[in-house]
Structure formats: structure tokens, C-alpha cells
Protein backbone atom coordinates (compact mmCIF):
# COMPACT_ATOMS: atom_id res chain seq x y z
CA UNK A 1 49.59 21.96 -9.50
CA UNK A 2 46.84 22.59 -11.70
CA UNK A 3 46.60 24.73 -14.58
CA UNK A 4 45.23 27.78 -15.26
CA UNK A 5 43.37 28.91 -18.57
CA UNK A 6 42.55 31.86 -20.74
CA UNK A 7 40.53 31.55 -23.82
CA UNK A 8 38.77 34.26 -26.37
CA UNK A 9 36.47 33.11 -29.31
CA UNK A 10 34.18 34.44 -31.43
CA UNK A 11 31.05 32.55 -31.97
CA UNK A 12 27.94 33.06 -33.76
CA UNK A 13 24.62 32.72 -30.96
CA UNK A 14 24.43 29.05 -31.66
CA UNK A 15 27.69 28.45 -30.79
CA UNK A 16 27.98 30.03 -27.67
CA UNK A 17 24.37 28.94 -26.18
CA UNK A 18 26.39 25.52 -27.42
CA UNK A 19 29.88 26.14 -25.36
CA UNK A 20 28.00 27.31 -22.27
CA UNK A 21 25.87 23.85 -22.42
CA UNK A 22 28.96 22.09 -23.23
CA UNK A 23 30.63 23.80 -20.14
CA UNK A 24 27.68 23.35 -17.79
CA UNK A 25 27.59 19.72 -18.52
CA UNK A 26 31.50 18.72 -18.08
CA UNK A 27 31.73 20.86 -14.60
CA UNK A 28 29.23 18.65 -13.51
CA UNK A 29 30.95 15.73 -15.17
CA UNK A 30 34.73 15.97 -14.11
CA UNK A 31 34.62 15.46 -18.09
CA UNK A 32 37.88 17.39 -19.15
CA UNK A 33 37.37 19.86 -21.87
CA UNK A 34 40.92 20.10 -24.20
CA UNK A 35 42.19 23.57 -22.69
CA UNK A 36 39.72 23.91 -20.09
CA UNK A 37 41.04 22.12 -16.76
CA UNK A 38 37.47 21.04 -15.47
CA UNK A 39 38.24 18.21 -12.78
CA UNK A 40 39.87 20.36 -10.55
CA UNK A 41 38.14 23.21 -11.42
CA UNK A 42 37.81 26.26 -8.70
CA UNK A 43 36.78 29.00 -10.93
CA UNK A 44 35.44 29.62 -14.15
CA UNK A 45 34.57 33.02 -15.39
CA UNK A 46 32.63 33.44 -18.72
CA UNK A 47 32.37 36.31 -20.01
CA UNK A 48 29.93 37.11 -23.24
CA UNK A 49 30.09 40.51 -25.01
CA UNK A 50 27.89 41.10 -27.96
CA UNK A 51 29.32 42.52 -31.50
CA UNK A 52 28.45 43.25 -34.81
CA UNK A 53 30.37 39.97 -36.07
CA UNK A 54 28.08 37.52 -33.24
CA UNK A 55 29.48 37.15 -29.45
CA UNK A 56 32.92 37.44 -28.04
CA UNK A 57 33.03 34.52 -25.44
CA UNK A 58 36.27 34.77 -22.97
CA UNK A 59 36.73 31.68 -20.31
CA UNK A 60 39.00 32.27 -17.45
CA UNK A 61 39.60 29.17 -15.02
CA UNK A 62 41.29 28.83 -12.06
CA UNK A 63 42.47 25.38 -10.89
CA UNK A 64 42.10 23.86 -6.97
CA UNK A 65 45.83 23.62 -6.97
CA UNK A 66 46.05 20.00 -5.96
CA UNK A 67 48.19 17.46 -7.11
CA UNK A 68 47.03 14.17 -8.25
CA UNK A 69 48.61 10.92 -6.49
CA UNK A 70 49.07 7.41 -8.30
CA UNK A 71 46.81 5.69 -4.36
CA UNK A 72 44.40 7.11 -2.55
CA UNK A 73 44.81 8.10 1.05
CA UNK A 74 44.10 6.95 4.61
CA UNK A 75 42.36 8.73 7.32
CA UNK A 76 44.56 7.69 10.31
CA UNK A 77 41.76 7.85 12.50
CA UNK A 78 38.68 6.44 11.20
CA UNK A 79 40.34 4.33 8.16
CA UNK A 80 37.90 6.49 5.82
CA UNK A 81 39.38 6.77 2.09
CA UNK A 82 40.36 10.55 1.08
CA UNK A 83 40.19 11.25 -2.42
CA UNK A 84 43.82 10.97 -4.37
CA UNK A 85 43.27 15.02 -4.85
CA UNK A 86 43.63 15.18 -1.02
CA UNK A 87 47.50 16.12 -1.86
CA UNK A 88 47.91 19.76 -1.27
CA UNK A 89 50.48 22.04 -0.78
CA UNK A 90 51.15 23.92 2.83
CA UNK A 91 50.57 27.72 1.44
CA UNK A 92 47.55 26.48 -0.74
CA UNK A 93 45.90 24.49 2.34
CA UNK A 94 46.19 27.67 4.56
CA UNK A 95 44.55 29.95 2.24
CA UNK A 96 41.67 27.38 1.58
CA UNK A 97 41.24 26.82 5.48
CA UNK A 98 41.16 30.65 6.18
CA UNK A 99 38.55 30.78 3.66
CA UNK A 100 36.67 27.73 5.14
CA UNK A 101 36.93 29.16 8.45
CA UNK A 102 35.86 33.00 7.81
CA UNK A 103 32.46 30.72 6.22
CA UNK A 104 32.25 28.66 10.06
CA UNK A 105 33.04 32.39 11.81
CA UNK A 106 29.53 33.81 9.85
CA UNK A 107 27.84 31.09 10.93
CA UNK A 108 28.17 31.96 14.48
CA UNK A 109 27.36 35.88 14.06
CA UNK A 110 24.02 34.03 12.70
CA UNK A 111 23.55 31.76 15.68
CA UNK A 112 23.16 29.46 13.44
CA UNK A 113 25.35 26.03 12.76
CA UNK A 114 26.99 26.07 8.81
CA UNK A 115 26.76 23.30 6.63
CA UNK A 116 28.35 20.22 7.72
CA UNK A 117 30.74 19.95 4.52
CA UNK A 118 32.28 22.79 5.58
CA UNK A 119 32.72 21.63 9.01
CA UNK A 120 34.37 18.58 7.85
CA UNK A 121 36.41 20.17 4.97
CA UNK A 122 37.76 22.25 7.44
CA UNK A 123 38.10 19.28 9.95
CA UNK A 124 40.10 17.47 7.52
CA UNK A 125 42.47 20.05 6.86
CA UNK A 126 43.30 20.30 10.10
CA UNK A 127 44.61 17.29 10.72
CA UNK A 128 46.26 18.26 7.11
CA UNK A 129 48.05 21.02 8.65
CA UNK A 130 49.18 19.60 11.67
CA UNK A 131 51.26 17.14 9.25
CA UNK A 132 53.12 20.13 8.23
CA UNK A 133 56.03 20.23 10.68
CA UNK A 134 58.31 23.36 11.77
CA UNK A 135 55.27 25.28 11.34
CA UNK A 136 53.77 25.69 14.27
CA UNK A 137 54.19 22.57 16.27
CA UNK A 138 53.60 24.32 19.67
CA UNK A 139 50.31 25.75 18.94
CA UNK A 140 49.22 21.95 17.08
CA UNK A 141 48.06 20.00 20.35
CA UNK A 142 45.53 22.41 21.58
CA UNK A 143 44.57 23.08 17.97
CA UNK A 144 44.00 19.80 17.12
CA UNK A 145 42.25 19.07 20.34
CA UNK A 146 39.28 22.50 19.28
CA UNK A 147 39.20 21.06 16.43
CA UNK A 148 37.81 17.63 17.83
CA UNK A 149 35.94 19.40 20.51
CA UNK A 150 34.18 21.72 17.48
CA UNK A 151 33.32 18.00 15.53
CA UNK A 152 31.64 16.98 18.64
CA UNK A 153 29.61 19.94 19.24
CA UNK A 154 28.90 20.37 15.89
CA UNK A 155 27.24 16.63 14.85
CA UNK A 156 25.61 17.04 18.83
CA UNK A 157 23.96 19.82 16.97
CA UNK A 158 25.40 22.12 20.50
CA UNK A 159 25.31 25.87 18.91
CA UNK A 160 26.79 27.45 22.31
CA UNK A 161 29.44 25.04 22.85
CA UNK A 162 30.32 25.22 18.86
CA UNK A 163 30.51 29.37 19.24
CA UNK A 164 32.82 28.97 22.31
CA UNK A 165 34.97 26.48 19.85
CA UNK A 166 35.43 28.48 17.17
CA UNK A 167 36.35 31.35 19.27
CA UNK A 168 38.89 29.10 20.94
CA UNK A 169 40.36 27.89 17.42
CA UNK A 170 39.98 31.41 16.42
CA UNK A 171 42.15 32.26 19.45
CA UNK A 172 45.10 29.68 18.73
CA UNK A 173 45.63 30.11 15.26
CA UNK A 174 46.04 34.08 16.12
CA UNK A 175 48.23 33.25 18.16
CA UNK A 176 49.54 30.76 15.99
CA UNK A 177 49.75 33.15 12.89
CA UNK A 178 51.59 36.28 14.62
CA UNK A 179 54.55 34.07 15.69
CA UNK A 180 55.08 32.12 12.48
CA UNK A 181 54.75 35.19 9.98
């Protein structure tokens, strides 16, 4: 797991335009910064208040929650490479595919198709969870199979067939959730 970080400073003006350059720079980087967990970065909150003494700076982050591994992995299917920060635990990879999946689900109210990282983020955490067994197993066939069937549409660029999909996914992992809570 990743860590989490809470820091208060005060800085004079030049120091804090400084910090936020300094932050801005390693996010985009990866370049770790002492307490401040940047690689696997989810959130950072920065908050400035101004006082008589110069600016109060405090940094909250929030870590991904993923684990480094010493190789990187295989993609069964199409040999691709996944990043070594693929690793991720079963609770962690649930939340993060609700969330990817309520972002696909406001898509379709839109009519229109999301972006295609999210479509395969959430792709490739579905044959994540599927890996997880005793959770679920019945429901992973048919999942698995929408989830193929919503690829296909989706790079066919086939908005009807891609709503039906993600009502259909939408469907089995109700399903899904209500007899595994």
C-alpha cells in the first residue's frame, strides 16, 4: 500500500509560489518529493491561507493504493505488458471500478461514447476481478463476456450497442453485488 501524507508549513510568498512549482513539476515527473508520495499519487490537496507572518501552506495526499512488484505483468490475452503498479488489492480494485464505471454510465445519459482510457481501465480491471476467486464466480462468465462485447462496440465506435452493454454489465454486477454483500 501506499502512503498517505499530511504536511503544514509556513512560508514566506516566495516560498510557496516555489513549493507549488516544485509540486507541479514532480506530479508530472513521478519525481518523489521526501514526504510527499508523488508516483502513485491519487490526490493532492493544497491548501494556502494567508497570515500576518506570510502563508500557511497544508498538503494532503492520498496514495493509488497499489503495491509495487519486483516484474512486470502479462496480459494473458494479447501478451501486452501491464505496468508493475498493476498489483492491486480486491476491496481497492472494486471501489476504483465503481468509480470508472459510474464515469462509462454518464456517458450513455449523454449519448455520447467516454474516453477510451476509461474504457480500457475499466476493461482491464475486469479481467482483474475475475482473478479474484470465491467472489462471485457465478456471475464472472457472463460478466466477462459484456465486458468483451462493450470493447467491441466501443473501438466499432457502435453508441446503441455500447448503451445496451453497459446496461447489461450494469445488470450483472447488481445482481452480482446483492448476493455477495
Amino acid at each position: 500500500m501506499g502512503k498517505d501524507a499530511k504536511i503544514e508549513k509556513l512560508l514566506t510568498p516566495e516560498q510557496a509560489a516555489g513549493l507549488v512549482a516544485v509540486l507541479v513539476d514532480a506530479t508530472q515527473t513521478g519525481t518523489e518529493l521526501g514526504l510527499i508520495p508523488v508516483q502513485d499519487l491519487r490526490e493532492l490537496k493544497l491548501i494556502v491561507k494567508k497570515e500576518a507572518e506570510g502563508f500557511v501552506m497544508k498538503i494532503r495526499t492520498k496514495s493509488s493504493g497499489v503495491r509495487d512488484t519486483e516484474e512486470p505483468l502479462e496480459d494473458e490475452e494479447d501478451g501486452d505488458e501491464l505496468s508493475s503498479r498493476e498489483v492491486i488489492g480486491y476491496k481497492a480494485l472494486k471501489k476504483r471500478m465503481q468509480k470508472n464505471f459510474r464515469t462509462i454510465r454518464k456517458s450513455r445519459d449523454t449519448g455520447l461514447l467516454p474516453r477510451a482510457s476509461e474504457v480500457d481501465r475499466f476493461l482491464r480491471d475486469a479481467r482483474t476481478m475475475i482473478s479474484f476467486h470465491e467472489r462471485g464466480e457465478n456471475y464472472y462468465d457472463p460478466f466477462i463476456k459484456a465486458c468483451e462485447t462493450l470493447g467491441t462496440t466501443f473501438s466499432e465506435g457502435d453508441i446503441e450497442t455500447f448503451v445496451g452493454t453497459i446496461d447489461e454489465i450494469d445488470k450483472i454486477r447488481g445482481h452480482c453485488h446483492r448476493e455477495h454483500k
